[in-house]
C-alpha atoms as a PDB file:
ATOM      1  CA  UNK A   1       0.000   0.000   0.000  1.00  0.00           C
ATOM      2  CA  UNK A   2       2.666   2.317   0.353  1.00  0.00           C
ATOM      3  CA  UNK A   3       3.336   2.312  -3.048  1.00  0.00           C
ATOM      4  CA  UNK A   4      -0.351   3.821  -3.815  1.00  0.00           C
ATOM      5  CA  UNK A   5       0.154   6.701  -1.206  1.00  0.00           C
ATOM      6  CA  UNK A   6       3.668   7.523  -3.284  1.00  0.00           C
ATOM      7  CA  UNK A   7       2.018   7.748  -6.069  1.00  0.00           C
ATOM      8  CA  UNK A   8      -0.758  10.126  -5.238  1.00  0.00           C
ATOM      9  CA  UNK A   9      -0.083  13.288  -6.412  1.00  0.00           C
ATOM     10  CA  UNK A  10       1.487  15.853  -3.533  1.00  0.00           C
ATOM     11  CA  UNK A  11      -1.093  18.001  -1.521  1.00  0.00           C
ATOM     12  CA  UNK A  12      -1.995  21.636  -2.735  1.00  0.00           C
ATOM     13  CA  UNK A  13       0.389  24.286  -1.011  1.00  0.00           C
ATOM     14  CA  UNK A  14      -1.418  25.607   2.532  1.00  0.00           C
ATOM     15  CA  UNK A  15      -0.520  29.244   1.254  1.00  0.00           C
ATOM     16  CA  UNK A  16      -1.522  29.279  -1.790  1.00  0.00           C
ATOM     17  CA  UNK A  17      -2.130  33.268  -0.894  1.00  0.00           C
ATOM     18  CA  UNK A  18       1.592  33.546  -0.059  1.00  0.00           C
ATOM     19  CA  UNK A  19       4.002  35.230  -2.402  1.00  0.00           C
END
């Protein structure tokens, strides 16, 4: 299984508002 989570794509940035 920990190859599935790996290969999800990485989370959105928290700050997107952020410089």
């Amino acid at each position: 299984m920990a190859l599935t989570y790996s290969s999800l794509p990485a989370p959105p940035p928290s700050n997107p508002k952020e410089p």
